[in-house]
Protein backbone atom coordinates (compact mmCIF):
# COMPACT_ATOMS: atom_id res chain seq x y z
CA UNK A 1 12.95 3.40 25.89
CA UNK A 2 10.27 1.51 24.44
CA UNK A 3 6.28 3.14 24.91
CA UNK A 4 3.96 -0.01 25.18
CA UNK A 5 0.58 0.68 23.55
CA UNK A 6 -2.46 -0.14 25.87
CA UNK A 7 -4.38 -2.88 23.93
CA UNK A 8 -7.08 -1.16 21.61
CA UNK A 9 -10.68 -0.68 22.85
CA UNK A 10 -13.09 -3.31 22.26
CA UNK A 11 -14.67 -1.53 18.95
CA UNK A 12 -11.19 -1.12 17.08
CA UNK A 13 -10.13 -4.90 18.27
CA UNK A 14 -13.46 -5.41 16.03
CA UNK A 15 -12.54 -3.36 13.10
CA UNK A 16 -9.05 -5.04 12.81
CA UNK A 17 -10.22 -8.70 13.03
CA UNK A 18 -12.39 -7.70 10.06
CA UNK A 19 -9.63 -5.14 8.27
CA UNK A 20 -7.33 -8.66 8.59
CA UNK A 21 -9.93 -10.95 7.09
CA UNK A 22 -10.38 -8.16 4.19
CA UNK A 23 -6.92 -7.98 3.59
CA UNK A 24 -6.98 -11.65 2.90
CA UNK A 25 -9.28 -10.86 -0.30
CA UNK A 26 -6.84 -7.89 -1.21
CA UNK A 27 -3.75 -10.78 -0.71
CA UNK A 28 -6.35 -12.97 -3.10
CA UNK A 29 -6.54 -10.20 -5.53
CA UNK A 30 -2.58 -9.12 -5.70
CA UNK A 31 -1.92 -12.99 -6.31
CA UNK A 32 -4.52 -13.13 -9.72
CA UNK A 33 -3.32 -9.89 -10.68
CA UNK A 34 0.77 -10.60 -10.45
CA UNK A 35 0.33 -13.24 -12.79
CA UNK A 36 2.41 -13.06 -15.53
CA UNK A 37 3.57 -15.82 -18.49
CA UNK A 38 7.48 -14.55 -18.22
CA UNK A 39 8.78 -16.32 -15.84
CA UNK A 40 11.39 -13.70 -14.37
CA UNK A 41 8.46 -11.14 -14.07
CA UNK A 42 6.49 -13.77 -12.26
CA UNK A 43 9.10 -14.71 -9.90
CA UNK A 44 10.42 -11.12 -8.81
CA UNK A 45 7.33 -10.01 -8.25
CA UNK A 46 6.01 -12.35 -6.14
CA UNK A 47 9.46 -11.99 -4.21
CA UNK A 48 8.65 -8.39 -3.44
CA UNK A 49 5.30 -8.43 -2.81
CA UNK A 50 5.23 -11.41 -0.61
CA UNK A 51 8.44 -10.63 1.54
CA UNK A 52 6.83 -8.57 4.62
CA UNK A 53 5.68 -4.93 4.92
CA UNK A 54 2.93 -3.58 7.04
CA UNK A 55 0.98 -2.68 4.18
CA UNK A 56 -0.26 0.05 5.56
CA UNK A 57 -1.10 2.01 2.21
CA UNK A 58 -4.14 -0.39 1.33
CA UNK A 59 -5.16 -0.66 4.96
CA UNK A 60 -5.88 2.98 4.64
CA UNK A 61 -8.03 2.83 1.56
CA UNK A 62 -10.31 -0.57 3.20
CA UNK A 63 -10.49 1.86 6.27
CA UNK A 64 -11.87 5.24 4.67
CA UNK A 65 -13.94 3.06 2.82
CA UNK A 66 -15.28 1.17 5.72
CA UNK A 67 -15.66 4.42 7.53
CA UNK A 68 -17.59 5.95 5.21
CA UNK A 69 -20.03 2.91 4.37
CA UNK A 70 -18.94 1.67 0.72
CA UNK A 71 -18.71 -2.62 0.79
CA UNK A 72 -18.20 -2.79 -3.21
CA UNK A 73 -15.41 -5.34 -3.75
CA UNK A 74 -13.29 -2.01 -5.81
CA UNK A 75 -11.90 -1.42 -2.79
CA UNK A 76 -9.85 -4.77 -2.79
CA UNK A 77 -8.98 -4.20 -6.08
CA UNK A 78 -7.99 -0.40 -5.16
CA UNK A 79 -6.07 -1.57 -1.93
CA UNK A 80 -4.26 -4.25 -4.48
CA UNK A 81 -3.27 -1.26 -6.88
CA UNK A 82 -1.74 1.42 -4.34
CA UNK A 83 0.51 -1.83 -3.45
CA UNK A 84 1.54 -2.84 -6.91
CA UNK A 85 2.66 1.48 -6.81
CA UNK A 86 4.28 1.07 -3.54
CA UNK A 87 6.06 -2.20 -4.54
CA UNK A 88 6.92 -0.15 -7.72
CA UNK A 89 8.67 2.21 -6.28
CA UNK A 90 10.28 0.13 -4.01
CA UNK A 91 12.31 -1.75 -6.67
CA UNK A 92 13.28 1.75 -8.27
CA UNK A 93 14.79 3.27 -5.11
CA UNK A 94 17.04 0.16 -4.35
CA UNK A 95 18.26 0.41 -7.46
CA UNK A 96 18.75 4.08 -7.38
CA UNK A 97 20.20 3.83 -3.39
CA UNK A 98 22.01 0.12 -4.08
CA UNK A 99 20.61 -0.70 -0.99
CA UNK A 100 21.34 -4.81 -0.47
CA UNK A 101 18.96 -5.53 2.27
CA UNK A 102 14.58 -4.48 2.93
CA UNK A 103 12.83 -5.69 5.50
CA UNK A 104 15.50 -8.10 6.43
CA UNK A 105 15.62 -9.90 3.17
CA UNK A 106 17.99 -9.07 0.33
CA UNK A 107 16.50 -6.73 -1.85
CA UNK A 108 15.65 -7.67 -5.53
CA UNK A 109 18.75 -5.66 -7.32
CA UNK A 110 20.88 -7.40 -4.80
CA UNK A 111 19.49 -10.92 -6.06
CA UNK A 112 17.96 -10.55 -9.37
CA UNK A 113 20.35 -7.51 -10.66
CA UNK A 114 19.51 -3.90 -11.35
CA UNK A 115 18.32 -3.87 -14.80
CA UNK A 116 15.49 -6.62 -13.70
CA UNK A 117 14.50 -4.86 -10.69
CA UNK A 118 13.44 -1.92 -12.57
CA UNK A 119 11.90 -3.43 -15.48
CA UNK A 120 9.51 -5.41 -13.53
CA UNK A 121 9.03 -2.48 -11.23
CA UNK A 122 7.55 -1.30 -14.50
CA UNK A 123 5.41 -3.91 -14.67
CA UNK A 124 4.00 -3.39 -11.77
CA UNK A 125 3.15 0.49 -12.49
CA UNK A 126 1.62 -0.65 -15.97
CA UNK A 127 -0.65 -3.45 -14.36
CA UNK A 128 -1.60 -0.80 -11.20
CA UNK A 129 -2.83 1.16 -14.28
CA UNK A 130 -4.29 -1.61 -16.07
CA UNK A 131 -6.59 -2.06 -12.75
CA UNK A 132 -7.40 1.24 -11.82
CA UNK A 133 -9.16 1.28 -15.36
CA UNK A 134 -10.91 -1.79 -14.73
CA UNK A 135 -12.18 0.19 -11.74
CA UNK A 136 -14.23 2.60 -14.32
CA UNK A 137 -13.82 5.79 -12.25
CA UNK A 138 -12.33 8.76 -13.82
CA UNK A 139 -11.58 10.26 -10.52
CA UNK A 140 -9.85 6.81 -9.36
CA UNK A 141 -7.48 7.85 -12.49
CA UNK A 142 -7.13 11.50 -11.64
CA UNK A 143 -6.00 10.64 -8.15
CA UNK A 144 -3.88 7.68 -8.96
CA UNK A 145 -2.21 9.52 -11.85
CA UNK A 146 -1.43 12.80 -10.20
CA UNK A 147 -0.17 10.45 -6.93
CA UNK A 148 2.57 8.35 -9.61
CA UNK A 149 3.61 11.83 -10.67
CA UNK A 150 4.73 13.55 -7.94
CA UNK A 151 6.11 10.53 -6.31
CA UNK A 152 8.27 10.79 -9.30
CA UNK A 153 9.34 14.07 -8.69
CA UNK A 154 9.99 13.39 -5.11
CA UNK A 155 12.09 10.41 -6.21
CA UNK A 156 14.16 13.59 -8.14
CA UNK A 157 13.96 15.62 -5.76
CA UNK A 158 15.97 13.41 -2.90
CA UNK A 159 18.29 12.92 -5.62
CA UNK A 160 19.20 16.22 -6.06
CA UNK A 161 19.54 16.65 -2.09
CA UNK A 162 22.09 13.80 -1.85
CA UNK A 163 24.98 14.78 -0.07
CA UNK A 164 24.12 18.08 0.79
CA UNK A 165 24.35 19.12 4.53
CA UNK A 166 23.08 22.35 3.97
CA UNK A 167 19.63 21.55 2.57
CA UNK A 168 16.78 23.30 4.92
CA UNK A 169 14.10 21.34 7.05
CA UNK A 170 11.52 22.96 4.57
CA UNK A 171 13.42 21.52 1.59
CA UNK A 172 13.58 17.69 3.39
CA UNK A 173 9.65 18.21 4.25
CA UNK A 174 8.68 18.75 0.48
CA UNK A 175 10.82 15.14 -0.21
CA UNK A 176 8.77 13.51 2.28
CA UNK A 177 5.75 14.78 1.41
CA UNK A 178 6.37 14.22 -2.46
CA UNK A 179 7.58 10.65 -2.08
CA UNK A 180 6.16 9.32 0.97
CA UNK A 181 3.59 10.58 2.35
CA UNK A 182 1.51 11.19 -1.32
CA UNK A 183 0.87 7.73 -1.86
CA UNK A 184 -0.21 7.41 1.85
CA UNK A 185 -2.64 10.34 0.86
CA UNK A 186 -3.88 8.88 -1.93
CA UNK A 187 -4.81 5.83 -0.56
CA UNK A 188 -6.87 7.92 2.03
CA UNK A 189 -8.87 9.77 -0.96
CA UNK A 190 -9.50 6.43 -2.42
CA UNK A 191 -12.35 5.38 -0.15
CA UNK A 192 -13.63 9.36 -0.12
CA UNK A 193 -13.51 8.32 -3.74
CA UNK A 194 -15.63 5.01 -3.61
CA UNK A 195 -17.87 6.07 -0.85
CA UNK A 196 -18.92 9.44 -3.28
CA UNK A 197 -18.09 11.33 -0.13
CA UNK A 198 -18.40 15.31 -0.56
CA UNK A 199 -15.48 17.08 -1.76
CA UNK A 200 -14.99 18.51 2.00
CA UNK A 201 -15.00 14.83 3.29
CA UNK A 202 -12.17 13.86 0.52
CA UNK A 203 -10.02 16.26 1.24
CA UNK A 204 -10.44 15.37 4.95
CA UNK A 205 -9.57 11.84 4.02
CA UNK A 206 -6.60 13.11 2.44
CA UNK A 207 -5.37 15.13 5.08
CA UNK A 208 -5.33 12.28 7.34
CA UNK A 209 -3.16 10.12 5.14
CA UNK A 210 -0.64 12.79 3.95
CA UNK A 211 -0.28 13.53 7.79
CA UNK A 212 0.04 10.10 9.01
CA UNK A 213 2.45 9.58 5.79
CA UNK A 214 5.13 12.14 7.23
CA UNK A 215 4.73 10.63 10.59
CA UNK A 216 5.79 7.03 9.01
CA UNK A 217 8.67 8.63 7.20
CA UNK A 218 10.13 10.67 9.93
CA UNK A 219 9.59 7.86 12.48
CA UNK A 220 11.64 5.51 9.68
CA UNK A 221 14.37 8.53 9.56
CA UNK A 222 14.99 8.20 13.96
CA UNK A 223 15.22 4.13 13.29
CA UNK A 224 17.98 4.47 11.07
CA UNK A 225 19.80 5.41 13.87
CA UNK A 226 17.93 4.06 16.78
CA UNK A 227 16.92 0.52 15.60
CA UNK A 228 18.66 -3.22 15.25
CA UNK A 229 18.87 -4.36 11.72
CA UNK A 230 17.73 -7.60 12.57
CA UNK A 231 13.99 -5.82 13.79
CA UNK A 232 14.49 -2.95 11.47
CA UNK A 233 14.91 -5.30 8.56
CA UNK A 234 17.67 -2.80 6.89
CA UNK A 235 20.99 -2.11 7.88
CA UNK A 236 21.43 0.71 10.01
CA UNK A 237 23.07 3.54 8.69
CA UNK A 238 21.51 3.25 5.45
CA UNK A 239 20.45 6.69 4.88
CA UNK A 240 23.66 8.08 6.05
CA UNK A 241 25.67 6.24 3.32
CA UNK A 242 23.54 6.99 1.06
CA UNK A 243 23.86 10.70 1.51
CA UNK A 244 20.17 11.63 2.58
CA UNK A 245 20.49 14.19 5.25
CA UNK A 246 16.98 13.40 7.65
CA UNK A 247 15.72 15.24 10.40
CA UNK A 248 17.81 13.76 13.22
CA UNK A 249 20.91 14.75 11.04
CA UNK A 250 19.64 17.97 10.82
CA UNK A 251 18.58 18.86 14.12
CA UNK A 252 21.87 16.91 15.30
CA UNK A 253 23.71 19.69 12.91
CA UNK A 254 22.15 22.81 14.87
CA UNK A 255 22.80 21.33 18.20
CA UNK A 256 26.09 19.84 17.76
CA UNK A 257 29.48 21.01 18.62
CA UNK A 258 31.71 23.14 16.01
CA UNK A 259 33.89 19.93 15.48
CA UNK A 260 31.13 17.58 15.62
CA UNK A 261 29.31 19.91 13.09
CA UNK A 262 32.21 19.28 10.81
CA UNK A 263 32.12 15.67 11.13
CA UNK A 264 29.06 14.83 10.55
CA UNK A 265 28.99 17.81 7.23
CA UNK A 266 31.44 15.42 6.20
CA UNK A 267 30.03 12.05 6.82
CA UNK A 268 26.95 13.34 4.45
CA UNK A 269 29.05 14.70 1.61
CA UNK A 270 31.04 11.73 1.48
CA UNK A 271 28.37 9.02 2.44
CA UNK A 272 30.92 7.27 4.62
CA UNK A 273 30.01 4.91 7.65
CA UNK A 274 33.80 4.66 9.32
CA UNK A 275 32.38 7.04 12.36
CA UNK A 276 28.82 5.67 12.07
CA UNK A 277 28.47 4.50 15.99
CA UNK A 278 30.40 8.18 16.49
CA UNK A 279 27.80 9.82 14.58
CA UNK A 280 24.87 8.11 15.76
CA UNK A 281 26.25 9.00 19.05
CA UNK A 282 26.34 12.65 18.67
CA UNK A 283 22.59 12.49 16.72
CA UNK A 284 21.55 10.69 20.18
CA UNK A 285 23.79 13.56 22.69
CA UNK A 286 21.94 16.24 21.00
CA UNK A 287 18.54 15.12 21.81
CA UNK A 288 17.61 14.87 17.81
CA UNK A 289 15.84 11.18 18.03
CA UNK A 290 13.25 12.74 20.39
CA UNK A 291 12.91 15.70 18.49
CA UNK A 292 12.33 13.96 15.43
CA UNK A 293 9.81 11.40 17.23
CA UNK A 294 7.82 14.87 18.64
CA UNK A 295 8.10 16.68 14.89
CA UNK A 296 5.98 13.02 14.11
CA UNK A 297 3.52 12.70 17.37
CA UNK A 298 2.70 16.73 15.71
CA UNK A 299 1.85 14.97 12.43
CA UNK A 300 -0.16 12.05 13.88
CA UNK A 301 -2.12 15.06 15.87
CA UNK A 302 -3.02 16.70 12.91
CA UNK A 303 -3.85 13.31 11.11
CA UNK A 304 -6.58 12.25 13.94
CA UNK A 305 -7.64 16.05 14.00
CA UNK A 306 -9.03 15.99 10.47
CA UNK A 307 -11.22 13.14 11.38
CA UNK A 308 -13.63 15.22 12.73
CA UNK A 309 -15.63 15.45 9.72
CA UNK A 310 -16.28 11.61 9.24
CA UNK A 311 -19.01 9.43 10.95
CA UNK A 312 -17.65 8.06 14.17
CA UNK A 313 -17.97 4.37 14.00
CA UNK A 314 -15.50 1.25 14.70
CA UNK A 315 -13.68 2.20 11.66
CA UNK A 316 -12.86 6.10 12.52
CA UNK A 317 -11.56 4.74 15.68
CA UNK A 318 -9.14 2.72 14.20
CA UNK A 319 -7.98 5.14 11.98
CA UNK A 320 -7.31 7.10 15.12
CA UNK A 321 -5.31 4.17 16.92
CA UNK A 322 -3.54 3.87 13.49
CA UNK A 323 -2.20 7.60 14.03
CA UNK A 324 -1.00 6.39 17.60
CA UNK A 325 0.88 2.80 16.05
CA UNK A 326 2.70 5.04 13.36
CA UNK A 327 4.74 6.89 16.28
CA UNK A 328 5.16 4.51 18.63
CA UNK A 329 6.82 1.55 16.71
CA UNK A 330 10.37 0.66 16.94
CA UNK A 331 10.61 -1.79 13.33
């Protein structure tokens, strides 16, 4: 069953019409900055970057450094770089997953093949790092360059846990946290950053995002199996043929009968989708969607609770409905 939000107070209904007009100048600034003069580059690029997303990632670095009172025009250039890294990474895991369809468009392997996808998704790391220097902030660097690096390791980290149904909760946390919800922290520390807040206030900033970054993930991990693929924009079952063993799958393991233990063990080591609307049924039996959705209203909690520290203005209440929105979406 669907939760409709209450429309936002009259401050945050504010701060968004202005967040949307600013991310018009970030959309301004990933358009210069894409340019390139090979053609392929040029065109795959601007396939990924302009196909849909919430773009939540540079949202979150306009909004910490809104909140805490920096209007220097490195934040657009900032919000355009943790997108070129998201977009990045993108590219690399649907190669890696041979996924065919994001956000209901085929992906750029599926059109442009795989040894394209992931050469221009270099691109796009180089020229993120071409623009954080521009930005002439050592600690920009530091934050950006640790953020590329474990995102890397989380990226080698999932693979290693593909296809195993025995991998703890603990283990699938560390993924998440590694490949999701670092970038989502990083973007947070970015305005800290920019602003010159205190080292307190940064790491504040951060908790929110690395909070509301699990939230996003394990919300995306109960739409696998809960969603449409036409207003999921992916094809449901994805992570199941792919191997990853979520939350739901794992919760769905405790609960589950003996024999529906076994087949869903062996849906994950063999990535198969011939029982998918079987399986999704016994994830949904076992209560495991709801679970999931709680294990990410916990994270959202702990992302507005760390807001405490900033000033409260239009800004920190939209971060706050942002923790609500990240929960309660069904695409």
């Amino acid at each position: 069953m669907r939760v409709e939000t209450a429309s936002p107070p009259p401050q945050v209904a504010e701060a968004l019409a202005l967040l949307a007009a600013e991310m018009a100048q970030v959309d301004g600034v990933i358009a210069q900055r894409l340019s390139s003069e090979v053609a392929l580059i040029d065109q795959i690029a601007h396939y990924i970057v302009h196909a849909g997303g919430k773009r939540m990632r540079p949202k979150l670095v306009l909004l910490f450094a809104n909140a805490l009172g920096f209007e220097g025009t490195a934040r657009f250039e900032l919000a355009a770089v943790v997108e070129f890294i998201h977009t990045a990474t993108l590219l690399h895991d649907d190669v890696v997953d041979e996924s065919s369809l994001r956000r209901g468009k085929p992906t750029a392997n599926a059109l442009f093949g795989n040894a394209a996808s992931v050469l221009v998704g270099d691109f796009l790391y180089s020229r993120a790092f071409q623009m954080m220097v521009s930005v002439d902030r050592m600690r920009v660097l530091e934050v950006l360059a640790e953020a590329t690096n474990v995102i890397a390791e989380g990226e080698v980290l999932q693979l290693m846990n593909m296809h195993d149904p025995d991998i703890s909760v603990e283990s699938y946390l560390r993924v998440i946290r590694f490949k999701t919800a670092k970038l989502f922290e990083a973007s947070a520390r970015l305005g800290a950053v920019l602003a010159n807040a205190t080292p307190e206030v940064e790491e504040a900033c951060a908790a929110y995002g690395r909070a509301l970054g699990t939230a996003f993930q394990l919300i995306d991990d109960v739409l696998d199996y809960e969603g449409d693929a036409h207003e999921l924009g992916k094809n449901i079952g994805d992570d199941l043929r792919e191997g990853k063993t979520t939350l739901p799958l794992l919760i769905a393991m405790e609960r589950a009968l003996p024999e529906q233990r076994a087949l869903l063990r062996h849906a994950i080591e063999e990535g198969e989708q011939e029982k998918l609307q079987e399986i999704v049924g016994i994830v949904r039996s076992t209560g495991a969607l709801e679970s999931t959705r709680e294990a990410a209203r916990a994270e959202a909690r702990h992302a507005s609770d760390s807001l405490q520290s900033l000033p409260r203005n239009k800004w920190t209440e939209s971060l706050l409905e942002f923790a609500i929105q990240s929960v309660e979406r069904h695409s």
